[in-house]
PDB file of N, CA and C in Angstrom:
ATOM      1  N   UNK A   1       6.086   3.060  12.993  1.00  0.00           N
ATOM      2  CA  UNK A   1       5.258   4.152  12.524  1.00  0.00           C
ATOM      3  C   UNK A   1       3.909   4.124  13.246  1.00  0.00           C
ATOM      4  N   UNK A   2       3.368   5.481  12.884  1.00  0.00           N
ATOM      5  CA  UNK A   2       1.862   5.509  14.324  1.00  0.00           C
ATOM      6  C   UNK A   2       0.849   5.672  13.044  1.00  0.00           C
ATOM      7  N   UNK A   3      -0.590   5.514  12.977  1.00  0.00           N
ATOM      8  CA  UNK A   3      -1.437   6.024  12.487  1.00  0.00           C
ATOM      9  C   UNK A   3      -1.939   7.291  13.249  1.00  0.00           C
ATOM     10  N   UNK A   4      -2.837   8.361  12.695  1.00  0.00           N
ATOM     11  CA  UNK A   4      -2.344   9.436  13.168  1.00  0.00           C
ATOM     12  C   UNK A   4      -4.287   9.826  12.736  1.00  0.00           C
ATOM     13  N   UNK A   5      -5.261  10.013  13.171  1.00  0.00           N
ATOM     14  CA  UNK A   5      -6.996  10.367  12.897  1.00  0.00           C
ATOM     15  C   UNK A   5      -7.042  11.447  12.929  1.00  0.00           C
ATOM     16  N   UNK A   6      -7.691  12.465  12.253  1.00  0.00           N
ATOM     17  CA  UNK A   6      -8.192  13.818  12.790  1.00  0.00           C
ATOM     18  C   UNK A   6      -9.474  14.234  12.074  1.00  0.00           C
ATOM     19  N   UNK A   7     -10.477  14.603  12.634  1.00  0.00           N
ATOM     20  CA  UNK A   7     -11.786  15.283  11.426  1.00  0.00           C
ATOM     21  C   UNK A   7     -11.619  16.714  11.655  1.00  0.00           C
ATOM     22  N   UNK A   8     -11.190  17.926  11.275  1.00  0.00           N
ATOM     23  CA  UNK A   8     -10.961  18.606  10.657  1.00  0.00           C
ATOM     24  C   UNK A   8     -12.149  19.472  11.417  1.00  0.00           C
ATOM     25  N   UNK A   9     -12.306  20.135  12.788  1.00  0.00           N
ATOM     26  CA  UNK A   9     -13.017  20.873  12.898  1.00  0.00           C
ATOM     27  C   UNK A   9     -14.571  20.268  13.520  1.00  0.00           C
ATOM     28  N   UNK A  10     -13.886  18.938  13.798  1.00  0.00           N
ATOM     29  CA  UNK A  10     -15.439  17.808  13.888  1.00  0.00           C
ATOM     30  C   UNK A  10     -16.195  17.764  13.144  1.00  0.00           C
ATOM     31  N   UNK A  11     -16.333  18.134  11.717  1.00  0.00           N
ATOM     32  CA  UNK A  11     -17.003  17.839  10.632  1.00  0.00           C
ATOM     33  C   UNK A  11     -16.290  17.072   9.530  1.00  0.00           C
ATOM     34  N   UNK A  12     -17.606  16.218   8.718  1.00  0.00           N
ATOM     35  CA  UNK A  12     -16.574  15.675   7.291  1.00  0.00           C
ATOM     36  C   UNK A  12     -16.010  14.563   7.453  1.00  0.00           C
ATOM     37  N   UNK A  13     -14.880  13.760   6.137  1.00  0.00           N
ATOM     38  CA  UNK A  13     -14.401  12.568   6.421  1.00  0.00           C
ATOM     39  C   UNK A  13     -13.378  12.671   7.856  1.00  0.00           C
ATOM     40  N   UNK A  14     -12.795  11.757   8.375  1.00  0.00           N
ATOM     41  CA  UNK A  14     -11.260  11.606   8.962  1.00  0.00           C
ATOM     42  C   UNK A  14     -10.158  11.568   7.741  1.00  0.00           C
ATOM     43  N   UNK A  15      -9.550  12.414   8.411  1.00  0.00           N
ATOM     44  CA  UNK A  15      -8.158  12.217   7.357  1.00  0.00           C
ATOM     45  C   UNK A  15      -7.263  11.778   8.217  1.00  0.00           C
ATOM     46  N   UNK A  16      -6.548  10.449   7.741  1.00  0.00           N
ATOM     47  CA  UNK A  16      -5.674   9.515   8.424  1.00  0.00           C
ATOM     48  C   UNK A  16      -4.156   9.556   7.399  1.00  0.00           C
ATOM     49  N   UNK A  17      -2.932   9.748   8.319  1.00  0.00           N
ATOM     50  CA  UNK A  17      -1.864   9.830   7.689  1.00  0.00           C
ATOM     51  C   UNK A  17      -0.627   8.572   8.783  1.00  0.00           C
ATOM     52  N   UNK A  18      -0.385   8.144   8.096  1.00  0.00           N
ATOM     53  CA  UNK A  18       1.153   7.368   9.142  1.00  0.00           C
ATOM     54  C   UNK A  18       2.609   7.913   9.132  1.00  0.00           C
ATOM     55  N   UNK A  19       2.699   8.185  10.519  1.00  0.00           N
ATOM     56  CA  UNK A  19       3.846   9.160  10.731  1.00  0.00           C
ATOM     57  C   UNK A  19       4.813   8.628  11.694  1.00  0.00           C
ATOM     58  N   UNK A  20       6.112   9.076  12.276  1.00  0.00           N
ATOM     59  CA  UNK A  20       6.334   8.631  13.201  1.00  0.00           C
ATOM     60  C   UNK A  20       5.723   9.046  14.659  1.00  0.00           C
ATOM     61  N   UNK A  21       6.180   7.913  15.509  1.00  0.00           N
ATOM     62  CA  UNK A  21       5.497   8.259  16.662  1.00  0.00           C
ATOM     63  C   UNK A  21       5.527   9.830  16.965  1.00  0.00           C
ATOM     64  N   UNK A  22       6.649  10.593  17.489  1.00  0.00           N
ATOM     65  CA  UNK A  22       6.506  11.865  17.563  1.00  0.00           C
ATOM     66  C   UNK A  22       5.859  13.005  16.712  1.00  0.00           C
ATOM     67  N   UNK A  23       5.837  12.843  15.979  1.00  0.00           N
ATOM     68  CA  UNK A  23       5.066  13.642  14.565  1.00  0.00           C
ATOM     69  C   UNK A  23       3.976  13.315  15.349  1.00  0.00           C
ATOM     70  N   UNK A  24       3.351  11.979  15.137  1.00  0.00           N
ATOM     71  CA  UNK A  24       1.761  11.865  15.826  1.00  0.00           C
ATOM     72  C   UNK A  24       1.432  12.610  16.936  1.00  0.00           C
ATOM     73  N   UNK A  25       2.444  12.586  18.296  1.00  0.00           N
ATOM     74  CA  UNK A  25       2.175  12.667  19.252  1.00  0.00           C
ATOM     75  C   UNK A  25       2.155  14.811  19.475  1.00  0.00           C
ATOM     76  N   UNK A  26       2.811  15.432  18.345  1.00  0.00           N
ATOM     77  CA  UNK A  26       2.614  16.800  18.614  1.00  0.00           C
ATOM     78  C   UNK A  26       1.147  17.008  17.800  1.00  0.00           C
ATOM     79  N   UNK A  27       1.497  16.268  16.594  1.00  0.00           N
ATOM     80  CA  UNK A  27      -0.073  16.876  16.159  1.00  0.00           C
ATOM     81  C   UNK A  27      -1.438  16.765  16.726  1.00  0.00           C
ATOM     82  N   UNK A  28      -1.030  15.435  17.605  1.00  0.00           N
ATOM     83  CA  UNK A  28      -2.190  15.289  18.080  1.00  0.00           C
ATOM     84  C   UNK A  28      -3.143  16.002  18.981  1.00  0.00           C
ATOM     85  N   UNK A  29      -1.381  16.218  19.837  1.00  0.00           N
ATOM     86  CA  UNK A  29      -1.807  17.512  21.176  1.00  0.00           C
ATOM     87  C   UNK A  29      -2.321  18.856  20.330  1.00  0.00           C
ATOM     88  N   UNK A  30      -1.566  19.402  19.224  1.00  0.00           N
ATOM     89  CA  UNK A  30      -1.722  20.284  18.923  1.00  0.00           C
ATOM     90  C   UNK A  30      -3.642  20.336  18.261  1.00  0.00           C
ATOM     91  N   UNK A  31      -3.593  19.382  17.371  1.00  0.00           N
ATOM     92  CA  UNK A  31      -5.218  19.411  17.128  1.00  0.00           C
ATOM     93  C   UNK A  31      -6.600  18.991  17.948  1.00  0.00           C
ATOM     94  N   UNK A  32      -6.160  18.542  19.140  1.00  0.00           N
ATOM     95  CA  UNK A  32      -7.012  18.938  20.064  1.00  0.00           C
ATOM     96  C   UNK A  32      -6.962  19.775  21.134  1.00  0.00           C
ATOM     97  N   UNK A  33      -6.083  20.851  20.849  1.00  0.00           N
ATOM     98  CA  UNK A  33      -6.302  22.166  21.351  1.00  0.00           C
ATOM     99  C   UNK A  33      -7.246  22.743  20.403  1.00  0.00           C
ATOM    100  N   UNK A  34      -7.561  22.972  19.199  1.00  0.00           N
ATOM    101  CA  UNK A  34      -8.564  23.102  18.138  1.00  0.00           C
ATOM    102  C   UNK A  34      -9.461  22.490  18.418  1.00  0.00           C
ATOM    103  N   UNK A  35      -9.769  21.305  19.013  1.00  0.00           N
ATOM    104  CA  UNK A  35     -11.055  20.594  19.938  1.00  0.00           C
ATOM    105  C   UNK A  35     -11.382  20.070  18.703  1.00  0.00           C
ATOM    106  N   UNK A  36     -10.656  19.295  17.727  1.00  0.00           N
ATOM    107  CA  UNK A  36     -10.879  18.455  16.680  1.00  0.00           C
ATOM    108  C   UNK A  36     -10.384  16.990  17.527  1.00  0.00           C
ATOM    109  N   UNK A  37     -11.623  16.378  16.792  1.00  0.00           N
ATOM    110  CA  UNK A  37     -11.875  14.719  17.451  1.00  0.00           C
ATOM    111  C   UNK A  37     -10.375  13.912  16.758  1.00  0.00           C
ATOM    112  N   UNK A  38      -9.595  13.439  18.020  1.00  0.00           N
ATOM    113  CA  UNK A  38      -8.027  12.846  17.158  1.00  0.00           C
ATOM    114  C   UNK A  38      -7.943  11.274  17.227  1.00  0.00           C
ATOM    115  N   UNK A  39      -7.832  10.369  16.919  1.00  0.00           N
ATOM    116  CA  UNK A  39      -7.289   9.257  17.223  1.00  0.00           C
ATOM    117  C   UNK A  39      -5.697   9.245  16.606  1.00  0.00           C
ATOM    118  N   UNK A  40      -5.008   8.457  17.974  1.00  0.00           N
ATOM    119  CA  UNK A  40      -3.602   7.824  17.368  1.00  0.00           C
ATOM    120  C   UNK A  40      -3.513   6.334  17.730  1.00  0.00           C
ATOM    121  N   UNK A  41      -3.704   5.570  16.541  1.00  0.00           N
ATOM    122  CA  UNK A  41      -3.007   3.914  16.579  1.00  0.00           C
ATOM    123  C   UNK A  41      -4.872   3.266  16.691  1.00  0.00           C
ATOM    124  N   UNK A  42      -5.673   4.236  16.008  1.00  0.00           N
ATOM    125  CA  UNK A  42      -7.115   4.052  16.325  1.00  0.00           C
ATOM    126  C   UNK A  42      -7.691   3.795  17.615  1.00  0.00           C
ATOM    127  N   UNK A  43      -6.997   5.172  18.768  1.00  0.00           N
ATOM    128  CA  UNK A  43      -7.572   4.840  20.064  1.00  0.00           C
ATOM    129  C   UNK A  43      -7.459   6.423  20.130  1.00  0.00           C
ATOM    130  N   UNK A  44      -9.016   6.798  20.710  1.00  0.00           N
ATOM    131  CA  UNK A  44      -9.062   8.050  21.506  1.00  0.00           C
ATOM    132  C   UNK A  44      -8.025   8.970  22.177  1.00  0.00           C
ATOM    133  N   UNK A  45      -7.968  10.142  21.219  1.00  0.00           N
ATOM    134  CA  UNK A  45      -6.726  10.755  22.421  1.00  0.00           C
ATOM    135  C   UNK A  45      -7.206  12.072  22.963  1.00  0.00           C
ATOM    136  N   UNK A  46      -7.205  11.903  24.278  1.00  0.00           N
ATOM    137  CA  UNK A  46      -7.817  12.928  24.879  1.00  0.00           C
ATOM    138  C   UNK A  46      -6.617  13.797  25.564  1.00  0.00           C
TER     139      UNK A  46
END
């Protein structure tokens, strides 16, 4: 399973969920097309 970071617009807490790797890996792309700050596995994903 991945840990999965996102702040929501770059404001506010992080909301952290554990998912599988793929789950992580679309949302991630997908929420930084929204240019929301992401970590997966607590490392920067740019």
């Amino acid at each position: 399973m991945t840990t999965l970071a996102y702040q929501a617009m770059g404001i506010g807490p992080w909301v952290s969920a554990i998912v599988s790797p793929e789950v992580a890996m679309s949302l991630a792309k997908e929420y930084r097309q929204y240019g929301w700050p992401v970590k997966v596995n607590n490392i920067d994903f740019e």
